[in-house]
PDB file of N, CA and C in Angstrom:
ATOM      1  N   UNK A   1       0.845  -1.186   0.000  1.00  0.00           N
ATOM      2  CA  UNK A   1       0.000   0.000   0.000  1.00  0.00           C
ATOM      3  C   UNK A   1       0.886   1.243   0.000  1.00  0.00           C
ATOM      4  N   UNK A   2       0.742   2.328  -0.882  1.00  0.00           N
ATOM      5  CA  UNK A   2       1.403   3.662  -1.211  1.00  0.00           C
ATOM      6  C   UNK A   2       1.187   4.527  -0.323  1.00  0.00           C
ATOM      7  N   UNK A   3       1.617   5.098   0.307  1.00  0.00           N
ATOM      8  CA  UNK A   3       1.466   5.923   1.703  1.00  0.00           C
ATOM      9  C   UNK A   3       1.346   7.256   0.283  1.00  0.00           C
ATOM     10  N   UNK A   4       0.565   8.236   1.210  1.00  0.00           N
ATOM     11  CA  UNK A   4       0.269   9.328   0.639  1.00  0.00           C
ATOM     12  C   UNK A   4       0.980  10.218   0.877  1.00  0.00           C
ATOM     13  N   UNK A   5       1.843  11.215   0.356  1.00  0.00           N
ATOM     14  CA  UNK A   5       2.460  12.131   0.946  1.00  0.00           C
ATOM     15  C   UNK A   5       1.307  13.586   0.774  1.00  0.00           C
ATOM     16  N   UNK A   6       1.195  14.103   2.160  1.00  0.00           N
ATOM     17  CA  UNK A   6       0.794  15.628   2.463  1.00  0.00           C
ATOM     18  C   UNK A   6       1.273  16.493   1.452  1.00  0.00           C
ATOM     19  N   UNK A   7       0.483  17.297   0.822  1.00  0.00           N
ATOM     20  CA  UNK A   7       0.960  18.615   0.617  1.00  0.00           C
ATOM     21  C   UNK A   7       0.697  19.504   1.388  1.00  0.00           C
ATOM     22  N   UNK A   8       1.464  20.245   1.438  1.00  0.00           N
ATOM     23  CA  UNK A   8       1.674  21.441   2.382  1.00  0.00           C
ATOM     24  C   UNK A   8       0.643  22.512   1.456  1.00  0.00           C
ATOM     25  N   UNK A   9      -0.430  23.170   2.872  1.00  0.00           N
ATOM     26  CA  UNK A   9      -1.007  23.940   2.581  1.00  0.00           C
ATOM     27  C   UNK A   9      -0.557  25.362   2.115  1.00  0.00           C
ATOM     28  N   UNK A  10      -0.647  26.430   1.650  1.00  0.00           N
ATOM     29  CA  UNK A  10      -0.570  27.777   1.894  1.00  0.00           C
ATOM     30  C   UNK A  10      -0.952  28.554   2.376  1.00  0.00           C
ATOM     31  N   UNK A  11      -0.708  29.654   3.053  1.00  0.00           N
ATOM     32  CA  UNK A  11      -1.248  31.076   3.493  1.00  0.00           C
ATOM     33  C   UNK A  11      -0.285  31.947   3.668  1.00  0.00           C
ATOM     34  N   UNK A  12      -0.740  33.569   3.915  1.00  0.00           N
ATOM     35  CA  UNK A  12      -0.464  34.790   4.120  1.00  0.00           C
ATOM     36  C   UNK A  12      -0.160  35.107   5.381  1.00  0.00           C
ATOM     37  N   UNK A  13       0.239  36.400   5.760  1.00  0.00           N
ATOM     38  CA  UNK A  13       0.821  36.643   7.245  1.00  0.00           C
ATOM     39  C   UNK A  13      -0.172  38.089   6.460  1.00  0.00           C
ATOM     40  N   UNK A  14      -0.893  38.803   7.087  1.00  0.00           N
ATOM     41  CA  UNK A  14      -1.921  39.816   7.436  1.00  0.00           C
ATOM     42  C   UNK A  14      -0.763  41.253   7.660  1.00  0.00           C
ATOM     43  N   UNK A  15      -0.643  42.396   7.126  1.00  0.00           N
ATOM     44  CA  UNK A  15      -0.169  43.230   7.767  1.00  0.00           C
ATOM     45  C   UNK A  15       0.146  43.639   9.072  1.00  0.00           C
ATOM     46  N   UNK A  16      -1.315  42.558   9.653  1.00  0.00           N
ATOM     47  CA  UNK A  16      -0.433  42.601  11.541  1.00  0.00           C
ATOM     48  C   UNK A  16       0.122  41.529  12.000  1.00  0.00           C
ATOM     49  N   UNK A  17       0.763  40.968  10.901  1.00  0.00           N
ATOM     50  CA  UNK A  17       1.329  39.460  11.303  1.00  0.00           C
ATOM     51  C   UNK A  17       0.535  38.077  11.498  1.00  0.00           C
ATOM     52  N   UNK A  18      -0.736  38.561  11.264  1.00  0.00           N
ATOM     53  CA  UNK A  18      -1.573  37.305  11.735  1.00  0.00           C
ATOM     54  C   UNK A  18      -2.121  36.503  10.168  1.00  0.00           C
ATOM     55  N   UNK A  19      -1.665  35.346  10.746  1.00  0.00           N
ATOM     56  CA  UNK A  19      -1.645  33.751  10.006  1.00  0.00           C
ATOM     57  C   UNK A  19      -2.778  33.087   9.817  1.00  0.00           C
ATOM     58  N   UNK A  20      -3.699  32.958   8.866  1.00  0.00           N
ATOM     59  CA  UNK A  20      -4.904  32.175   8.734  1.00  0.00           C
ATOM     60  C   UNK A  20      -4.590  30.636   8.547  1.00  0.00           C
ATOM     61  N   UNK A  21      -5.157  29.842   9.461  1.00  0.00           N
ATOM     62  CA  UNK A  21      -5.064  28.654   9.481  1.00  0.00           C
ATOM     63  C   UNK A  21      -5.982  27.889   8.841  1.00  0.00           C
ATOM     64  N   UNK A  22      -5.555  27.227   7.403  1.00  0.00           N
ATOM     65  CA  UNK A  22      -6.843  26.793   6.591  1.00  0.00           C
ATOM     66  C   UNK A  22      -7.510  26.186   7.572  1.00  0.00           C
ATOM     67  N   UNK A  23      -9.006  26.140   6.468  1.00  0.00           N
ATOM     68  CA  UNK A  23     -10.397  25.322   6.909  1.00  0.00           C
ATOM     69  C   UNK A  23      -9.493  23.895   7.248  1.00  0.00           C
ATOM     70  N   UNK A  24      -9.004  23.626   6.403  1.00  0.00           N
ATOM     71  CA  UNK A  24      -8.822  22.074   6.112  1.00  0.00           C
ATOM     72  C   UNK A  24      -8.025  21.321   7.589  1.00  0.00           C
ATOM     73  N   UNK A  25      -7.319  22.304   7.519  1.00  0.00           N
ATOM     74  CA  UNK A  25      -5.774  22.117   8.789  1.00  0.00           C
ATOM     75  C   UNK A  25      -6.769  22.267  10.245  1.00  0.00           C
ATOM     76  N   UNK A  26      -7.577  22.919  10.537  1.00  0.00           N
ATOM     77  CA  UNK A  26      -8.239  23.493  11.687  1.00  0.00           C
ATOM     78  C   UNK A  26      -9.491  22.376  11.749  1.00  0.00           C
ATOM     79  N   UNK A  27      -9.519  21.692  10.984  1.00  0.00           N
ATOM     80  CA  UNK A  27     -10.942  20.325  11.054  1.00  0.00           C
ATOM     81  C   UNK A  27     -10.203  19.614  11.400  1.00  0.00           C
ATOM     82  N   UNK A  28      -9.151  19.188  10.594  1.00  0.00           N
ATOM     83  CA  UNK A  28      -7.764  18.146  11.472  1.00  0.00           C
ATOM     84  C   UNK A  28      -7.653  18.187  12.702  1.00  0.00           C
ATOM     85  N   UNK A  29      -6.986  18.821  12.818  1.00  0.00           N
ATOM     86  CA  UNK A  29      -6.862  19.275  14.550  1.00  0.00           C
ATOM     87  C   UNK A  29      -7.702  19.737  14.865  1.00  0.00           C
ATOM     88  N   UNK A  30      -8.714  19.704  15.139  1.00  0.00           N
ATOM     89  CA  UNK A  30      -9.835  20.037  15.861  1.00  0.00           C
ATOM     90  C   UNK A  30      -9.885  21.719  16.555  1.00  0.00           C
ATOM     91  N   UNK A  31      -9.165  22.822  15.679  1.00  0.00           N
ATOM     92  CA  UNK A  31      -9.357  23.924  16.090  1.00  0.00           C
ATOM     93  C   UNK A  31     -10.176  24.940  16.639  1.00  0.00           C
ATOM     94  N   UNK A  32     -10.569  25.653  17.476  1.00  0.00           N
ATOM     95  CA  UNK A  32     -11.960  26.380  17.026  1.00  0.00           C
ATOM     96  C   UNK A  32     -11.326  27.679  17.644  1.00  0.00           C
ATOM     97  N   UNK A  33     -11.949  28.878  18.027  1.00  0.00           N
ATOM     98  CA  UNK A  33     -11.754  29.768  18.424  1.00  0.00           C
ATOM     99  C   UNK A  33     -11.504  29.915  19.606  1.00  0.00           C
ATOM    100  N   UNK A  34     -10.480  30.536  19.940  1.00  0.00           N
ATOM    101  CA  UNK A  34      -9.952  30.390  21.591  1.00  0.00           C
ATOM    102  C   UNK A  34      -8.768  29.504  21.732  1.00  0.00           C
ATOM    103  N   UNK A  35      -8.305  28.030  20.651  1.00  0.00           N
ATOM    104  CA  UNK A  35      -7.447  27.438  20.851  1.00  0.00           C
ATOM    105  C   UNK A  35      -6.562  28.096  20.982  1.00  0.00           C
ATOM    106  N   UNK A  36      -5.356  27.532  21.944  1.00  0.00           N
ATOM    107  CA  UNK A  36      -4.418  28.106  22.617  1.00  0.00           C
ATOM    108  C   UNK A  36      -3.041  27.513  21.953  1.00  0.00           C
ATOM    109  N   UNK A  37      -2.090  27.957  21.779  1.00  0.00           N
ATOM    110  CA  UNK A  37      -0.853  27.771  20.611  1.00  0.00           C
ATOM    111  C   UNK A  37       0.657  27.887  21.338  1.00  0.00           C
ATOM    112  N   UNK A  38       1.847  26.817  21.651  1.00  0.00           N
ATOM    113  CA  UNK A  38       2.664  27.482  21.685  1.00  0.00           C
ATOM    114  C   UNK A  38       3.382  27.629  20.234  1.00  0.00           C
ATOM    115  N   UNK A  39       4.472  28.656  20.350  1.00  0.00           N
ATOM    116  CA  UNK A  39       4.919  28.729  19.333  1.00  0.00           C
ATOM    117  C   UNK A  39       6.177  29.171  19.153  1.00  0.00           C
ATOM    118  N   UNK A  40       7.166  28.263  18.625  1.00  0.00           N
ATOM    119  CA  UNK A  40       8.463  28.790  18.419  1.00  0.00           C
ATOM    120  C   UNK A  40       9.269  28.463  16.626  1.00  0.00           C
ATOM    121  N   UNK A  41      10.194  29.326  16.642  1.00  0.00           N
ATOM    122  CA  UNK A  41      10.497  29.927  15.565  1.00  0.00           C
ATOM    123  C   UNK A  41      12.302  28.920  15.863  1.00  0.00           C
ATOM    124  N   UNK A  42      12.946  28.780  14.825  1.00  0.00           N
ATOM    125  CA  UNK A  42      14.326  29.005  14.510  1.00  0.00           C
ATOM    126  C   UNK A  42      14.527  28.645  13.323  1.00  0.00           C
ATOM    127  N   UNK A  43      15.526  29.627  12.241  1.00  0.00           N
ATOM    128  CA  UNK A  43      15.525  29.731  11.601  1.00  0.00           C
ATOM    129  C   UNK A  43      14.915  30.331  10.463  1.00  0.00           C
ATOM    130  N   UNK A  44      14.563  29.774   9.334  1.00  0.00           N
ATOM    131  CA  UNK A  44      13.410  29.648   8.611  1.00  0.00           C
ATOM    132  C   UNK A  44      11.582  29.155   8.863  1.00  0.00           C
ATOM    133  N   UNK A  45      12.255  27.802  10.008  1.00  0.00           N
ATOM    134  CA  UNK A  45      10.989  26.839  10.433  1.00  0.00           C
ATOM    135  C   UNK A  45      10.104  27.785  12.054  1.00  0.00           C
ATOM    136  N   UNK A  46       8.937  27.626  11.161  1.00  0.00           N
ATOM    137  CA  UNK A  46       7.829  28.387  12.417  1.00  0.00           C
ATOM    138  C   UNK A  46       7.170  26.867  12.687  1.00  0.00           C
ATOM    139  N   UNK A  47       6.801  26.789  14.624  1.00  0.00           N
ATOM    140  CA  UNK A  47       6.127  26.055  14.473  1.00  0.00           C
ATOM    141  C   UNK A  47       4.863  26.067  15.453  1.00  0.00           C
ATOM    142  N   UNK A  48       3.673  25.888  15.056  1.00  0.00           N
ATOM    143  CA  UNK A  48       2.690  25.852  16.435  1.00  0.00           C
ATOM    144  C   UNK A  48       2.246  24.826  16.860  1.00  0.00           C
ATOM    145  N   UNK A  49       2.130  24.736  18.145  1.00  0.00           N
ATOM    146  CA  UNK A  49       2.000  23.169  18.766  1.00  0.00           C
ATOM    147  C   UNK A  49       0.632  23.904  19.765  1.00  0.00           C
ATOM    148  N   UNK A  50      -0.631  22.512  19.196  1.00  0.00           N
ATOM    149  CA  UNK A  50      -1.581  22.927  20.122  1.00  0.00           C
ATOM    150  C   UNK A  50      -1.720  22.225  21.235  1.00  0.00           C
ATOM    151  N   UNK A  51      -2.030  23.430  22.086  1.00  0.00           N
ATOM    152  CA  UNK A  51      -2.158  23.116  23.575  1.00  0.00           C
ATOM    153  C   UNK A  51      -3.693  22.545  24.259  1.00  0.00           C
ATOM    154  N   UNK A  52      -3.147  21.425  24.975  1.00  0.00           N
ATOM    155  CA  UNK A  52      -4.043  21.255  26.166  1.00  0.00           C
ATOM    156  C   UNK A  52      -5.092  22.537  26.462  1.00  0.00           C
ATOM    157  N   UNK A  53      -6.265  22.559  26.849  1.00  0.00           N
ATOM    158  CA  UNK A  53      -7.042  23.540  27.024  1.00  0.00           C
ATOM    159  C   UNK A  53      -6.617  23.622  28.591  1.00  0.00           C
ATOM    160  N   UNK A  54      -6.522  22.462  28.699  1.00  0.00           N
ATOM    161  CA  UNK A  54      -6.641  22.255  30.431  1.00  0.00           C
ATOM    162  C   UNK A  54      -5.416  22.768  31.448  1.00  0.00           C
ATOM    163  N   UNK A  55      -3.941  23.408  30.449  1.00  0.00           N
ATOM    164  CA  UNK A  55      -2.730  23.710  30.196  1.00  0.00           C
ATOM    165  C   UNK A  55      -3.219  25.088  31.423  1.00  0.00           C
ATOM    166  N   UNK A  56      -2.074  24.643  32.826  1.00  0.00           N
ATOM    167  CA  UNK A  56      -2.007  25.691  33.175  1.00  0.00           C
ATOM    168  C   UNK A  56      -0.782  26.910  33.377  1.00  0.00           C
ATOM    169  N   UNK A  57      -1.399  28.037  33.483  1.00  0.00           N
ATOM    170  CA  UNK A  57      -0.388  29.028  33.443  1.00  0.00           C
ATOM    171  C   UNK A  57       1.318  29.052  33.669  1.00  0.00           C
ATOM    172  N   UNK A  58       1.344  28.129  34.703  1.00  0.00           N
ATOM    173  CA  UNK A  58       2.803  27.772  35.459  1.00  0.00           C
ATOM    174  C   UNK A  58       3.364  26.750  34.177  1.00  0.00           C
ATOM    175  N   UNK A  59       2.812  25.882  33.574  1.00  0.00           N
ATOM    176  CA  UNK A  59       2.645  24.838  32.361  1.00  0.00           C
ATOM    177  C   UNK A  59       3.610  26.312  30.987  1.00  0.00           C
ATOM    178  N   UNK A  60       2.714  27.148  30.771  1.00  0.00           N
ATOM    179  CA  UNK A  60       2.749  28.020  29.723  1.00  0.00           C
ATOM    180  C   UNK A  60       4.286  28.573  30.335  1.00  0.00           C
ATOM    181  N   UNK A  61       4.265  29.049  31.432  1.00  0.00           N
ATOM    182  CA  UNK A  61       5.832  30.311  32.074  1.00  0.00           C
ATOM    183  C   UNK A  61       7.257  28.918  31.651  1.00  0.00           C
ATOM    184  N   UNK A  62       6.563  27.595  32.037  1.00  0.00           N
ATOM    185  CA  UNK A  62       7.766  26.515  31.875  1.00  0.00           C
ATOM    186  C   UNK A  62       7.776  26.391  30.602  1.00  0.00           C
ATOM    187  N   UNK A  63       7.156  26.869  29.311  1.00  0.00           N
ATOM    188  CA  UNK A  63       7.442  26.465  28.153  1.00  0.00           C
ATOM    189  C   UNK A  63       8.325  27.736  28.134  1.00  0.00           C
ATOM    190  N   UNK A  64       8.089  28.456  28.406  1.00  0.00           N
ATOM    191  CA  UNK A  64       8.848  30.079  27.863  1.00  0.00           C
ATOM    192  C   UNK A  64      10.295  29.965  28.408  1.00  0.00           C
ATOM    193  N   UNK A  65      10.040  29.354  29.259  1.00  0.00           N
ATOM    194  CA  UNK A  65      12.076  29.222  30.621  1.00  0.00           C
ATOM    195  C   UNK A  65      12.960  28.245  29.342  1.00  0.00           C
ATOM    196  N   UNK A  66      11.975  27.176  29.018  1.00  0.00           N
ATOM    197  CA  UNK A  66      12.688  26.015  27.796  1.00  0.00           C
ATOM    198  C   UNK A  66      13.278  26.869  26.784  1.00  0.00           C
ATOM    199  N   UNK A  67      12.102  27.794  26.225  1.00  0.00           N
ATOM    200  CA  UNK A  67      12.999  28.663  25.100  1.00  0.00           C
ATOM    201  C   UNK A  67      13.954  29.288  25.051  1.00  0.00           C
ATOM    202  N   UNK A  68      13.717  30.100  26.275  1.00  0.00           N
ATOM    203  CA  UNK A  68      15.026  31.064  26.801  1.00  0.00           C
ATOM    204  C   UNK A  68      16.203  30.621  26.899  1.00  0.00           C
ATOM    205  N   UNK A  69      16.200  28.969  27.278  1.00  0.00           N
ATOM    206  CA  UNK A  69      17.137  28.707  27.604  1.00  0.00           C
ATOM    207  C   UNK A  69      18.011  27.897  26.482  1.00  0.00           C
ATOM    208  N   UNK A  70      16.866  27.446  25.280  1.00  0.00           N
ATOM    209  CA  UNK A  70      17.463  27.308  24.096  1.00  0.00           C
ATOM    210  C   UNK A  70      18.141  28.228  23.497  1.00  0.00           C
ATOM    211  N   UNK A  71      18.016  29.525  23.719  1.00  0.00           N
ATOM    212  CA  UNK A  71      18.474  30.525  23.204  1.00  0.00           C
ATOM    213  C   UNK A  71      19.721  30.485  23.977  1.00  0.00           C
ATOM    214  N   UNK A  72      20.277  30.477  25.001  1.00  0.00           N
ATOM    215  CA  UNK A  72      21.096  30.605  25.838  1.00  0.00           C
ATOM    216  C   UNK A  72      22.371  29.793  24.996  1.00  0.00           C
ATOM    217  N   UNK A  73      21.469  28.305  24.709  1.00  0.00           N
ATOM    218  CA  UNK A  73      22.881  27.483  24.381  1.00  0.00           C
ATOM    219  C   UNK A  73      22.940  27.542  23.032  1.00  0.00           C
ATOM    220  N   UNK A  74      21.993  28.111  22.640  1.00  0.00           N
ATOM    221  CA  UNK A  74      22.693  28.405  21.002  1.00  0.00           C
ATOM    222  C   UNK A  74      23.367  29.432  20.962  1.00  0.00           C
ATOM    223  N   UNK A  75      23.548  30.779  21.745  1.00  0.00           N
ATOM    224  CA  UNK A  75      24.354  31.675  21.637  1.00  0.00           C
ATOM    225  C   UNK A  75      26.064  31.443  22.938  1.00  0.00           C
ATOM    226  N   UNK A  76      25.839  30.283  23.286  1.00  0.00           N
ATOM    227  CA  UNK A  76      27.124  29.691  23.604  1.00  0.00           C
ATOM    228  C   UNK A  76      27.186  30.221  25.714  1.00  0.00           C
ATOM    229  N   UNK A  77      26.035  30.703  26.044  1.00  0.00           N
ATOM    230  CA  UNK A  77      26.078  30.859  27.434  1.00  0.00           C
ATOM    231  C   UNK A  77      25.580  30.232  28.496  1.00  0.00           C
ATOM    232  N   UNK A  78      26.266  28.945  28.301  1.00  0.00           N
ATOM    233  CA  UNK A  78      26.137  28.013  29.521  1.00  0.00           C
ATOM    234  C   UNK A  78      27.647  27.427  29.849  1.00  0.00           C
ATOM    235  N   UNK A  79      27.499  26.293  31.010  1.00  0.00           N
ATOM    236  CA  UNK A  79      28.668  26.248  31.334  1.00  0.00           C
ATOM    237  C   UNK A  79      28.684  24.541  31.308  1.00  0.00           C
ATOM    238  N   UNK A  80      29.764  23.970  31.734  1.00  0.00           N
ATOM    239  CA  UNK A  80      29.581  22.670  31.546  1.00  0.00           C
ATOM    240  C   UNK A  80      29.918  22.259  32.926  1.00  0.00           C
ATOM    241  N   UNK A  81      29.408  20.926  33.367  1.00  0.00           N
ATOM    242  CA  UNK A  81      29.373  21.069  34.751  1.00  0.00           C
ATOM    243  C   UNK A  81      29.524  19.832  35.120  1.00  0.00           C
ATOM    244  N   UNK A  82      30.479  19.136  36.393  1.00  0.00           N
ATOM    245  CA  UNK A  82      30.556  18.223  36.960  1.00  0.00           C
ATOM    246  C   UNK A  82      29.176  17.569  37.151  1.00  0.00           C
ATOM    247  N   UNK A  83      28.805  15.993  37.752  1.00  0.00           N
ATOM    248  CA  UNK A  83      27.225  15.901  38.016  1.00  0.00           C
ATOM    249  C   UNK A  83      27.418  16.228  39.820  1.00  0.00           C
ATOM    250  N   UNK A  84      28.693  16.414  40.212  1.00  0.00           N
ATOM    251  CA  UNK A  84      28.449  17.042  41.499  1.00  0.00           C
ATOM    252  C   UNK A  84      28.477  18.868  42.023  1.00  0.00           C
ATOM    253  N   UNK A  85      29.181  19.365  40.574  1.00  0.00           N
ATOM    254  CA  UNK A  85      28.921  20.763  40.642  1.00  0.00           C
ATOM    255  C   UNK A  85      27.447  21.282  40.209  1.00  0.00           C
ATOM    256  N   UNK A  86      27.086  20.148  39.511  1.00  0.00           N
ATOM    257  CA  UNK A  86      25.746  20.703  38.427  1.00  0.00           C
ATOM    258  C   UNK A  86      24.457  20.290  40.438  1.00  0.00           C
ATOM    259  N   UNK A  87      24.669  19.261  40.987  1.00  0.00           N
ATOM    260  CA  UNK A  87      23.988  18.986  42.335  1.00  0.00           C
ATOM    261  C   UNK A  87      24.156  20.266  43.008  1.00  0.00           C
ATOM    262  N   UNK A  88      25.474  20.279  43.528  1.00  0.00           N
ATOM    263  CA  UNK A  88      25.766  21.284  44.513  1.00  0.00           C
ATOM    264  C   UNK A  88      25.206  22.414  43.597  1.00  0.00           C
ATOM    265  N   UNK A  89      25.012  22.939  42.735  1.00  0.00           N
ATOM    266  CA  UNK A  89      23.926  24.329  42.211  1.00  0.00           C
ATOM    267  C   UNK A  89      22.566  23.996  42.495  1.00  0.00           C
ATOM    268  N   UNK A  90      22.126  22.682  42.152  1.00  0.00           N
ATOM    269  CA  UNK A  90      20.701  22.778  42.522  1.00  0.00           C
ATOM    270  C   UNK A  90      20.310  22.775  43.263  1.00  0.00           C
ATOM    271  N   UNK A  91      21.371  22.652  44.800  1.00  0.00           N
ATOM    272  CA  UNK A  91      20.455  22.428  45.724  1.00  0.00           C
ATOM    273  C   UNK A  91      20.507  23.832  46.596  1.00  0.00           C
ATOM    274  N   UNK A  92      21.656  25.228  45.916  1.00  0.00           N
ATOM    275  CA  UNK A  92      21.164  26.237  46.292  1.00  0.00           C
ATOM    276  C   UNK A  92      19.932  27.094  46.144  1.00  0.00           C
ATOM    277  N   UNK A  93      19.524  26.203  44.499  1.00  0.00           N
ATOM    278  CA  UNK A  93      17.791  26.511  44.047  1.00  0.00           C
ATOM    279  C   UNK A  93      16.993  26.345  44.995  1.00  0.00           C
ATOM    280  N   UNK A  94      17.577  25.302  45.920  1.00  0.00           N
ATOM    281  CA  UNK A  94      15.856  24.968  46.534  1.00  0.00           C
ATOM    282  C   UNK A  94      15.655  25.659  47.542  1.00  0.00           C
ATOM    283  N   UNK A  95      17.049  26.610  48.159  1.00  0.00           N
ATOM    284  CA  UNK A  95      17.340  27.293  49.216  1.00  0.00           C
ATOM    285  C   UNK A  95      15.598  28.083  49.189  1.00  0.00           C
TER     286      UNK A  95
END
Protein backbone atom coordinates (compact mmCIF):
# COMPACT_ATOMS: atom_id res chain seq x y z
CA UNK A 1 0.00 0.00 0.00
CA UNK A 2 1.40 3.66 -1.21
CA UNK A 3 1.47 5.92 1.70
CA UNK A 4 0.27 9.33 0.64
CA UNK A 5 2.46 12.13 0.95
CA UNK A 6 0.79 15.63 2.46
CA UNK A 7 0.96 18.62 0.62
CA UNK A 8 1.67 21.44 2.38
CA UNK A 9 -1.01 23.94 2.58
CA UNK A 10 -0.57 27.78 1.89
CA UNK A 11 -1.25 31.08 3.49
CA UNK A 12 -0.46 34.79 4.12
CA UNK A 13 0.82 36.64 7.24
CA UNK A 14 -1.92 39.82 7.44
CA UNK A 15 -0.17 43.23 7.77
CA UNK A 16 -0.43 42.60 11.54
CA UNK A 17 1.33 39.46 11.30
CA UNK A 18 -1.57 37.30 11.73
CA UNK A 19 -1.64 33.75 10.01
CA UNK A 20 -4.90 32.18 8.73
CA UNK A 21 -5.06 28.65 9.48
CA UNK A 22 -6.84 26.79 6.59
CA UNK A 23 -10.40 25.32 6.91
CA UNK A 24 -8.82 22.07 6.11
CA UNK A 25 -5.77 22.12 8.79
CA UNK A 26 -8.24 23.49 11.69
CA UNK A 27 -10.94 20.33 11.05
CA UNK A 28 -7.76 18.15 11.47
CA UNK A 29 -6.86 19.27 14.55
CA UNK A 30 -9.84 20.04 15.86
CA UNK A 31 -9.36 23.92 16.09
CA UNK A 32 -11.96 26.38 17.03
CA UNK A 33 -11.75 29.77 18.42
CA UNK A 34 -9.95 30.39 21.59
CA UNK A 35 -7.45 27.44 20.85
CA UNK A 36 -4.42 28.11 22.62
CA UNK A 37 -0.85 27.77 20.61
CA UNK A 38 2.66 27.48 21.69
CA UNK A 39 4.92 28.73 19.33
CA UNK A 40 8.46 28.79 18.42
CA UNK A 41 10.50 29.93 15.57
CA UNK A 42 14.33 29.00 14.51
CA UNK A 43 15.53 29.73 11.60
CA UNK A 44 13.41 29.65 8.61
CA UNK A 45 10.99 26.84 10.43
CA UNK A 46 7.83 28.39 12.42
CA UNK A 47 6.13 26.06 14.47
CA UNK A 48 2.69 25.85 16.44
CA UNK A 49 2.00 23.17 18.77
CA UNK A 50 -1.58 22.93 20.12
CA UNK A 51 -2.16 23.12 23.57
CA UNK A 52 -4.04 21.26 26.17
CA UNK A 53 -7.04 23.54 27.02
CA UNK A 54 -6.64 22.25 30.43
CA UNK A 55 -2.73 23.71 30.20
CA UNK A 56 -2.01 25.69 33.18
CA UNK A 57 -0.39 29.03 33.44
CA UNK A 58 2.80 27.77 35.46
CA UNK A 59 2.65 24.84 32.36
CA UNK A 60 2.75 28.02 29.72
CA UNK A 61 5.83 30.31 32.07
CA UNK A 62 7.77 26.52 31.87
CA UNK A 63 7.44 26.46 28.15
CA UNK A 64 8.85 30.08 27.86
CA UNK A 65 12.08 29.22 30.62
CA UNK A 66 12.69 26.02 27.80
CA UNK A 67 13.00 28.66 25.10
CA UNK A 68 15.03 31.06 26.80
CA UNK A 69 17.14 28.71 27.60
CA UNK A 70 17.46 27.31 24.10
CA UNK A 71 18.47 30.53 23.20
CA UNK A 72 21.10 30.60 25.84
CA UNK A 73 22.88 27.48 24.38
CA UNK A 74 22.69 28.41 21.00
CA UNK A 75 24.35 31.68 21.64
CA UNK A 76 27.12 29.69 23.60
CA UNK A 77 26.08 30.86 27.43
CA UNK A 78 26.14 28.01 29.52
CA UNK A 79 28.67 26.25 31.33
CA UNK A 80 29.58 22.67 31.55
CA UNK A 81 29.37 21.07 34.75
CA UNK A 82 30.56 18.22 36.96
CA UNK A 83 27.22 15.90 38.02
CA UNK A 84 28.45 17.04 41.50
CA UNK A 85 28.92 20.76 40.64
CA UNK A 86 25.75 20.70 38.43
CA UNK A 87 23.99 18.99 42.34
CA UNK A 88 25.77 21.28 44.51
CA UNK A 89 23.93 24.33 42.21
CA UNK A 90 20.70 22.78 42.52
CA UNK A 91 20.46 22.43 45.72
CA UNK A 92 21.16 26.24 46.29
CA UNK A 93 17.79 26.51 44.05
CA UNK A 94 15.86 24.97 46.53
CA UNK A 95 17.34 27.29 49.22
Amino acid sequence: MKKEIEVPVLTKASSKGQIVIPTEVRKKLGIKEGSVFAVSAKKNLLVLKKLDAKMKPEDLRTLKLIEEAWKDIEKGRYRVATPEKFFKELAKWKK
